[in-house]
N, C-alpha and C. Protein backbone atom coordinates (compact mmCIF):
# COMPACT_ATOMS: atom_id res chain seq x y z
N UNK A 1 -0.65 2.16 -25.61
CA UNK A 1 0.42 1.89 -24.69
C UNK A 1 0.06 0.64 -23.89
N UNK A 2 0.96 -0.26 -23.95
CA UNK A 2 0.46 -1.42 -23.38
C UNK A 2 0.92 -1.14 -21.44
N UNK A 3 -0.01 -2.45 -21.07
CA UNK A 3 0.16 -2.31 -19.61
C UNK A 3 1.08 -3.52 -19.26
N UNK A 4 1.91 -2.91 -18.12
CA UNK A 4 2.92 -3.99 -17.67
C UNK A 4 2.35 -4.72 -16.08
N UNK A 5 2.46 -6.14 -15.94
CA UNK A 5 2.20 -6.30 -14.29
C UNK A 5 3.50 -6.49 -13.56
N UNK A 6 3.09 -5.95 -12.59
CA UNK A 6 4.59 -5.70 -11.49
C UNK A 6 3.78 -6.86 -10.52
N UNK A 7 5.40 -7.99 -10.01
CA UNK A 7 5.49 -8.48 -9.08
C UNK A 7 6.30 -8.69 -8.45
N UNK A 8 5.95 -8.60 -6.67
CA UNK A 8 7.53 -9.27 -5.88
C UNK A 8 7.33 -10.00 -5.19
N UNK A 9 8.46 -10.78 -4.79
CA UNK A 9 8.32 -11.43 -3.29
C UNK A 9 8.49 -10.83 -2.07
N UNK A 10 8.84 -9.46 -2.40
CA UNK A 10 8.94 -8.86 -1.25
C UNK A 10 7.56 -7.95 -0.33
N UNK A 11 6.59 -8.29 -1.27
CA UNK A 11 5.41 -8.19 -1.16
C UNK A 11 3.80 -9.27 -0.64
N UNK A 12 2.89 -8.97 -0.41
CA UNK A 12 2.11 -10.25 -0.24
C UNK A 12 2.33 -10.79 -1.71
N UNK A 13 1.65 -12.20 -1.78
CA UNK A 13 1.46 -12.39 -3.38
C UNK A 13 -0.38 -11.90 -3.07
N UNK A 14 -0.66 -11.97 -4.36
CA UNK A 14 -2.41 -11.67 -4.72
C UNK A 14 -3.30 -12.81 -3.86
N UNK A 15 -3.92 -12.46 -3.25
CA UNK A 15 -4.89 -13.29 -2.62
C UNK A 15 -6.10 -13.54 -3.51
N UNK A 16 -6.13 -13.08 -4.70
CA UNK A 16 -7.44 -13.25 -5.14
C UNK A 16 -7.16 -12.90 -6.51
N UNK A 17 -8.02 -12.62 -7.35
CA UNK A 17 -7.41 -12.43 -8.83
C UNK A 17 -7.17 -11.20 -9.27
N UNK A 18 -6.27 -10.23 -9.06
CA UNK A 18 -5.53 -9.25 -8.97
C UNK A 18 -4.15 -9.63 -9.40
N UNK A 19 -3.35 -7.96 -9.55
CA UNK A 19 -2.23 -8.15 -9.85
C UNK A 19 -1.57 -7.15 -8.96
N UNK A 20 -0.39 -7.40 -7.70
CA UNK A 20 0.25 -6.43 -7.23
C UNK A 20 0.11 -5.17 -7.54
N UNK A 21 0.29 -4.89 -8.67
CA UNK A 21 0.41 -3.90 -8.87
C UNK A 21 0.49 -3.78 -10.76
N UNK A 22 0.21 -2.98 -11.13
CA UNK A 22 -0.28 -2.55 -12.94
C UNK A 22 0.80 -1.15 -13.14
N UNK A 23 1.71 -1.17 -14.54
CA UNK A 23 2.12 0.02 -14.40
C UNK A 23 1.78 0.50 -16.11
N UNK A 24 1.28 1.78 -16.32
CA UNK A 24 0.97 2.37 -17.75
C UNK A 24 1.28 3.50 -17.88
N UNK A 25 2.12 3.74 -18.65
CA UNK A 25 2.96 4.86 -18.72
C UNK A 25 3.66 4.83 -17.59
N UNK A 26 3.88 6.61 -17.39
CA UNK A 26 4.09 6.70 -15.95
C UNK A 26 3.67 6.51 -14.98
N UNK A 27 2.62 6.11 -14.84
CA UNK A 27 1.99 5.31 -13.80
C UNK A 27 1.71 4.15 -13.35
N UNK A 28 1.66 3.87 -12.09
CA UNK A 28 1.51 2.47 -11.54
C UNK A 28 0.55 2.54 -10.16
N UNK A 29 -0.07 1.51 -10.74
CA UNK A 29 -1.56 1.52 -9.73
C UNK A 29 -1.41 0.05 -8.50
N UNK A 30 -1.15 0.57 -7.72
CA UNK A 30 -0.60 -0.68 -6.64
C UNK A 30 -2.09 -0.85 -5.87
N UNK A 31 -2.31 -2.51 -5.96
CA UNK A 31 -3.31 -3.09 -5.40
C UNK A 31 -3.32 -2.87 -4.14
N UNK A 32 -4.36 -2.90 -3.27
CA UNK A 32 -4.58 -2.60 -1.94
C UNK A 32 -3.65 -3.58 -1.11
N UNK A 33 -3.04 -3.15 -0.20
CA UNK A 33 -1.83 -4.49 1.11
C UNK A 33 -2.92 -3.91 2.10
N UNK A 34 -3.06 -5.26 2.79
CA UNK A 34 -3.02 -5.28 4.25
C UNK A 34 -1.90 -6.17 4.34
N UNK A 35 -1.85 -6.02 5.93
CA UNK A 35 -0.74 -6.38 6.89
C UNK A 35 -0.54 -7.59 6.79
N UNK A 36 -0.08 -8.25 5.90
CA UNK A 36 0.17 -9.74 5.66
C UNK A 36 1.78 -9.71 6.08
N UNK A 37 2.55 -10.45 6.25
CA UNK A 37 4.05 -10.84 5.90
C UNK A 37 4.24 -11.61 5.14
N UNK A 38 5.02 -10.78 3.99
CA UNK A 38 5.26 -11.64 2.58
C UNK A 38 5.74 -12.84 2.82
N UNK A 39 6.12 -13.35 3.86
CA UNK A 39 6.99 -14.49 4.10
C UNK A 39 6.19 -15.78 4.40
N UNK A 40 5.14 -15.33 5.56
CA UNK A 40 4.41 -16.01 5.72
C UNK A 40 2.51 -16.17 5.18
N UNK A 41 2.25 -14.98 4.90
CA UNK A 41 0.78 -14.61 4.63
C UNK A 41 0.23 -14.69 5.96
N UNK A 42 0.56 -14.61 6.54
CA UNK A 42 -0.32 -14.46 7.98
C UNK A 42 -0.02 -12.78 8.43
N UNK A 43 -1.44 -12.44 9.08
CA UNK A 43 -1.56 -11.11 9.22
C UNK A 43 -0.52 -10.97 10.56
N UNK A 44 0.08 -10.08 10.65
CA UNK A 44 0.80 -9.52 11.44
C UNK A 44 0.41 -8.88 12.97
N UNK A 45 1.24 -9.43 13.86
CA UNK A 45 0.62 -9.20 15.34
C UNK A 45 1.12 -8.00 16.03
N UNK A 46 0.92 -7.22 16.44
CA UNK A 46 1.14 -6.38 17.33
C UNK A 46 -0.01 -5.02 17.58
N UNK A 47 -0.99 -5.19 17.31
CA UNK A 47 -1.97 -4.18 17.06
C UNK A 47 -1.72 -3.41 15.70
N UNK A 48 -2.79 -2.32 15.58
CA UNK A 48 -2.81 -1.25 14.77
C UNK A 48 -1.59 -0.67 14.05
N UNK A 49 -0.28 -0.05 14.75
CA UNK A 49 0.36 0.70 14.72
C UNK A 49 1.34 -0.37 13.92
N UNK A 50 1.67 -1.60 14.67
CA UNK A 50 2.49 -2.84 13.58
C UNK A 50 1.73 -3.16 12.41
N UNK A 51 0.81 -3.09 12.86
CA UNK A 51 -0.49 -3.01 11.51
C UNK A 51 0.20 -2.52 9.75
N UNK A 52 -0.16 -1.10 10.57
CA UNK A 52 -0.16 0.16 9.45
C UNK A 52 1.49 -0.05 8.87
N UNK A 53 2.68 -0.23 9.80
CA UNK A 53 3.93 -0.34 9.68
C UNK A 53 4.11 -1.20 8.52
N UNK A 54 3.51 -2.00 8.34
CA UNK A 54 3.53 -3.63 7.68
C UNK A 54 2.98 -3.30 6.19
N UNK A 55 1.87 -2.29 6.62
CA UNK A 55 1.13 -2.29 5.16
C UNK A 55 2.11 -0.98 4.09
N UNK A 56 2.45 -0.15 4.93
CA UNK A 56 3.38 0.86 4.27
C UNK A 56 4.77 -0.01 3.89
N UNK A 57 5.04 -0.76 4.38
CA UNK A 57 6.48 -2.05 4.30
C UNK A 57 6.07 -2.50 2.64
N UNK A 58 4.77 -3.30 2.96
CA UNK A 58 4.14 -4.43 1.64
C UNK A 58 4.23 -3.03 0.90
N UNK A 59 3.41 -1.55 0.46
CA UNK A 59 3.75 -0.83 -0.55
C UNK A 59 5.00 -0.54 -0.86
N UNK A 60 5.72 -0.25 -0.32
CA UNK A 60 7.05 0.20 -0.41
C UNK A 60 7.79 -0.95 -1.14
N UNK A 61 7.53 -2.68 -1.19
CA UNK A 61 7.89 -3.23 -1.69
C UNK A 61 7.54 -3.41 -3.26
N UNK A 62 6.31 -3.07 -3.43
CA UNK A 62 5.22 -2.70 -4.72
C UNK A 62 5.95 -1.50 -5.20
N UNK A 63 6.38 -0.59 -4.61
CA UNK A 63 6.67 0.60 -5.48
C UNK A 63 8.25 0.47 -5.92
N UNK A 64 8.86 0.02 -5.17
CA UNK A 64 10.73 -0.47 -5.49
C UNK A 64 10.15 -1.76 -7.02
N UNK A 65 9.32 -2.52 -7.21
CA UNK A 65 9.43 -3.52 -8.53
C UNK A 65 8.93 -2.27 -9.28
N UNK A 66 7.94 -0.73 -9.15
CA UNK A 66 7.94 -0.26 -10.08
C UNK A 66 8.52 0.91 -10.43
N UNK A 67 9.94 0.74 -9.75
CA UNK A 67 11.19 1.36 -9.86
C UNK A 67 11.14 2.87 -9.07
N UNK A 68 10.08 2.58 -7.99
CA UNK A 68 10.30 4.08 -7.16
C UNK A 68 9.97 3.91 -5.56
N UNK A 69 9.23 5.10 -5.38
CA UNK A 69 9.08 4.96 -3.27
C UNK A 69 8.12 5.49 -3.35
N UNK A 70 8.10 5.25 -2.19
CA UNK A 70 6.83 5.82 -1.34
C UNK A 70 6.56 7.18 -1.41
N UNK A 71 7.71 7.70 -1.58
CA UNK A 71 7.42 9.32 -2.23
C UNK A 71 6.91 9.88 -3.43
N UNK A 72 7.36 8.52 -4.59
CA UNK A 72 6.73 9.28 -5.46
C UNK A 72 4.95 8.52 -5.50
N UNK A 73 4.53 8.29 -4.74
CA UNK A 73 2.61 7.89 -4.89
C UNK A 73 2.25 9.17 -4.52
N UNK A 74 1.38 9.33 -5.73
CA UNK A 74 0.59 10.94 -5.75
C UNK A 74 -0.83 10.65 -5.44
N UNK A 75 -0.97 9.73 -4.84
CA UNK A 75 -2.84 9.38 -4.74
C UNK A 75 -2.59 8.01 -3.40
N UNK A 76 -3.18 7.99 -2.32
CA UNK A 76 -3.13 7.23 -1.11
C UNK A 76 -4.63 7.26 -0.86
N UNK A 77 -4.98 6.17 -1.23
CA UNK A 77 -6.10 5.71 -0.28
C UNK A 77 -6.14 4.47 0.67
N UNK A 78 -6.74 5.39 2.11
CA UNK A 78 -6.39 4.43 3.06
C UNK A 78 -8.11 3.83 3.45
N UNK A 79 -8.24 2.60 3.87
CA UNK A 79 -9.67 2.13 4.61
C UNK A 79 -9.45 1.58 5.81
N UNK A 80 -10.23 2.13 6.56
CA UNK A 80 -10.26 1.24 8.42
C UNK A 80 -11.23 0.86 8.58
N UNK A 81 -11.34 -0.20 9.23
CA UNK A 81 -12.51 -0.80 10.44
C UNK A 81 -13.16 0.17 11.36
N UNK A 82 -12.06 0.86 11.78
CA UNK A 82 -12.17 2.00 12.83
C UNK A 82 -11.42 2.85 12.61
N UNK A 83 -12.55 4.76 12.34
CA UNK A 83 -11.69 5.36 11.66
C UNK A 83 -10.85 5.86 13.21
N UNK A 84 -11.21 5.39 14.78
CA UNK A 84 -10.20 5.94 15.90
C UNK A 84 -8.89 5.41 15.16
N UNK A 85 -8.42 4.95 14.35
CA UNK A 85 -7.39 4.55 14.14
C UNK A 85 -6.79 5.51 13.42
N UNK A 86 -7.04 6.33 12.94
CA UNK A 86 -6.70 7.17 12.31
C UNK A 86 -5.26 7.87 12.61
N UNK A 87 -5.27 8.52 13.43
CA UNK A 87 -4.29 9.26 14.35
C UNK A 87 -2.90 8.08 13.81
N UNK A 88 -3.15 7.08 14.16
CA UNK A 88 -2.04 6.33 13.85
C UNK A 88 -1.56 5.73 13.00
N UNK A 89 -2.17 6.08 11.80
CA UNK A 89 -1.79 6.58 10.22
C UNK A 89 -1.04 7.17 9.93
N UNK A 90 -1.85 8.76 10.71
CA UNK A 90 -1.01 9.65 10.26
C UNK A 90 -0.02 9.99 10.84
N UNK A 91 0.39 9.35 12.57
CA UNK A 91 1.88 9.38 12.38
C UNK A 91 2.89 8.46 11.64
N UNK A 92 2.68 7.26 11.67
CA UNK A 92 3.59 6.99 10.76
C UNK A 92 3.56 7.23 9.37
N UNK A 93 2.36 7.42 8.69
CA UNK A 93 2.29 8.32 7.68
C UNK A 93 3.93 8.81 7.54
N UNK A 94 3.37 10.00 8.54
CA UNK A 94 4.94 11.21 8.84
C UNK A 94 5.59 10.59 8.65
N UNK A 95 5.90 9.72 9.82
CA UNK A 95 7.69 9.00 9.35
C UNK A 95 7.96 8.36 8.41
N UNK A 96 7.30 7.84 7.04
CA UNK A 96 7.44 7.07 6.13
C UNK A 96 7.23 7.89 4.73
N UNK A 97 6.72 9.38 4.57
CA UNK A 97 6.45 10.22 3.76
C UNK A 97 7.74 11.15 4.05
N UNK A 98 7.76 11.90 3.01
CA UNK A 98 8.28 13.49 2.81
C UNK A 98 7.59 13.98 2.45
N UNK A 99 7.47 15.02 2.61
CA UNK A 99 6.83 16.55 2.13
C UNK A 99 7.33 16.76 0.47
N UNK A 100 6.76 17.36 -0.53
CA UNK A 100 5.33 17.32 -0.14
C UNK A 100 4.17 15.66 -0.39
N UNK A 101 3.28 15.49 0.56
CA UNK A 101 2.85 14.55 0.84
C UNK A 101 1.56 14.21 -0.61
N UNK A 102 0.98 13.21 -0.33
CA UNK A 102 0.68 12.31 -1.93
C UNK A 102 -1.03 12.97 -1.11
N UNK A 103 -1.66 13.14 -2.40
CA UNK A 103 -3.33 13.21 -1.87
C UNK A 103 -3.63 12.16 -1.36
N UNK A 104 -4.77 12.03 -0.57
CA UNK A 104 -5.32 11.11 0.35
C UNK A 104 -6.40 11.10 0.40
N UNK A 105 -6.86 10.10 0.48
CA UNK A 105 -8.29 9.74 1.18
C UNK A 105 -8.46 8.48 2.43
N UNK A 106 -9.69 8.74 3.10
CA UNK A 106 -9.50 7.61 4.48
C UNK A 106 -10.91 7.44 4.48
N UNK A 107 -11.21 6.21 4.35
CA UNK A 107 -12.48 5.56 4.16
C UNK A 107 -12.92 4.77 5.25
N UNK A 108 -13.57 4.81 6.05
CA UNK A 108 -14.51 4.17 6.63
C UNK A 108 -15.17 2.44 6.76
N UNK A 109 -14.89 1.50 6.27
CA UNK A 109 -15.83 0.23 6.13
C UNK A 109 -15.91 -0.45 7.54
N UNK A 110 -16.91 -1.75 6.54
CA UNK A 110 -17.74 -2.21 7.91
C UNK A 110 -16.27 -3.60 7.75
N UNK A 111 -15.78 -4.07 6.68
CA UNK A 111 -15.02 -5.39 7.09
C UNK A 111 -13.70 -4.97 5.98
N UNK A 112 -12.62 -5.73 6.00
CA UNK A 112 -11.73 -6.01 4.89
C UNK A 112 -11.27 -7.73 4.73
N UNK A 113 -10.72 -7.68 3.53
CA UNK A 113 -10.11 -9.02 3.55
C UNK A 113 -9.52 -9.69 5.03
N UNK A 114 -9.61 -10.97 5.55
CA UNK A 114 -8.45 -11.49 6.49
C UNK A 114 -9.02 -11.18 7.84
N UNK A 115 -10.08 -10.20 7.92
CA UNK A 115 -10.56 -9.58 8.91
C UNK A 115 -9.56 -8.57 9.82
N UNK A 116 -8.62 -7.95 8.67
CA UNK A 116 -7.51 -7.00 9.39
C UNK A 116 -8.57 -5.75 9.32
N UNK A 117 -7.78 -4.38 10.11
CA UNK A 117 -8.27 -3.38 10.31
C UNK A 117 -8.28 -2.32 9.46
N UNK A 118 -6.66 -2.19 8.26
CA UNK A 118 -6.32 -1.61 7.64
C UNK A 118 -5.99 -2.34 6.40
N UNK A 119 -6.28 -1.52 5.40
CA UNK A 119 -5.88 -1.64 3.99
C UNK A 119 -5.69 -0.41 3.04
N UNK A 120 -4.64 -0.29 2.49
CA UNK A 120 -4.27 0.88 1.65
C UNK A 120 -4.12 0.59 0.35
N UNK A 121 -4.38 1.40 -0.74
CA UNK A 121 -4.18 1.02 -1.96
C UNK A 121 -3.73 2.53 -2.47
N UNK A 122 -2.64 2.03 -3.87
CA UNK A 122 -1.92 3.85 -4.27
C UNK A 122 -2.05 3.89 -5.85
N UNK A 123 -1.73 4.95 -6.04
CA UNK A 123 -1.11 5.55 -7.31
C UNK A 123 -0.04 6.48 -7.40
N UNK A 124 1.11 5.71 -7.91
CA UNK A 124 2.50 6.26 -8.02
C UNK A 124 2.77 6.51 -9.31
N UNK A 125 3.62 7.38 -9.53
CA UNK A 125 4.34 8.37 -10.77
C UNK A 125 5.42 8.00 -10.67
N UNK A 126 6.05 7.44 -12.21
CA UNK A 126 7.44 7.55 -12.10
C UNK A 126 7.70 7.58 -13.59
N UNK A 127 9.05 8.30 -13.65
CA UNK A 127 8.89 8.31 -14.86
C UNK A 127 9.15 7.13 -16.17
N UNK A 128 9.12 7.00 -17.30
CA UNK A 128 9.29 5.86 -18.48
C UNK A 128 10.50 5.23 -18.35
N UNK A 129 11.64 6.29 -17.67
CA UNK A 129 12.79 5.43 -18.01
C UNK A 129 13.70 4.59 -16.69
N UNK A 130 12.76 5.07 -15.70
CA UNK A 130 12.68 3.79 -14.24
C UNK A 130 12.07 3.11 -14.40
């Protein structure tokens, strides 16, 4: 089964040699977003919480080129600078998920690209004929 690459503009473009996002079969493996604005590539200002807003925005744009949402990613891994940030994940988490919610993980590091705080990377399900 060959692999397809998904791209948008409604997304960052690749900062490095990556591809937005990879889809095989039913699946599609969306590269890690931080808080860039597709428009400009500059990281986004307002603290943490505009942060996280931005990076769930950039997936959500990754998962519409591979014909689905944010609902259907069955695998969320999130990384912080600081896991105090946490809490404010998981509310907007909430407001940007339905039930039932995608597995997760929340990782810990010492730096990320850009020197932002947050970066998420997924794995979404959809089916062959989206």
């Amino acid at each position: 089964m060959p692999k397809t690459i998904l791209t948008t503009p409604d997304a960052p473009a690749a900062i490095g040699t990556y591809s937005q996002a990879v889809r095989h079969g039913d699946l599609v493996f969306l590269s890690g977003q931080i808080p860039l604005d597709p428009a400009t590539m500059d990281v986004v200002d307002g603290g943490i919480e505009a942060q996280v807003r931005r990076v769930f925005d950039n997936l959500a744009a990754v998962c519409a080129a591979g014909g689905g949402g944010l609902d259907d990613i069955i695998k969320l891994n999130v990384f912080l600078t600081d896991m105090g940030d946490f809490p404010v994940v998981n509310a907007v988490m909430g407001e940007r998920f339905n039930e039932p919610f995608p597995a997760r993980a929340a990782v810990g590091v010492a730096a990320l690209p850009r020197g932002v705080t947050v970066e998420m990377e997924a794995v979404m399900a959809v089916p062959g004929d989206r």
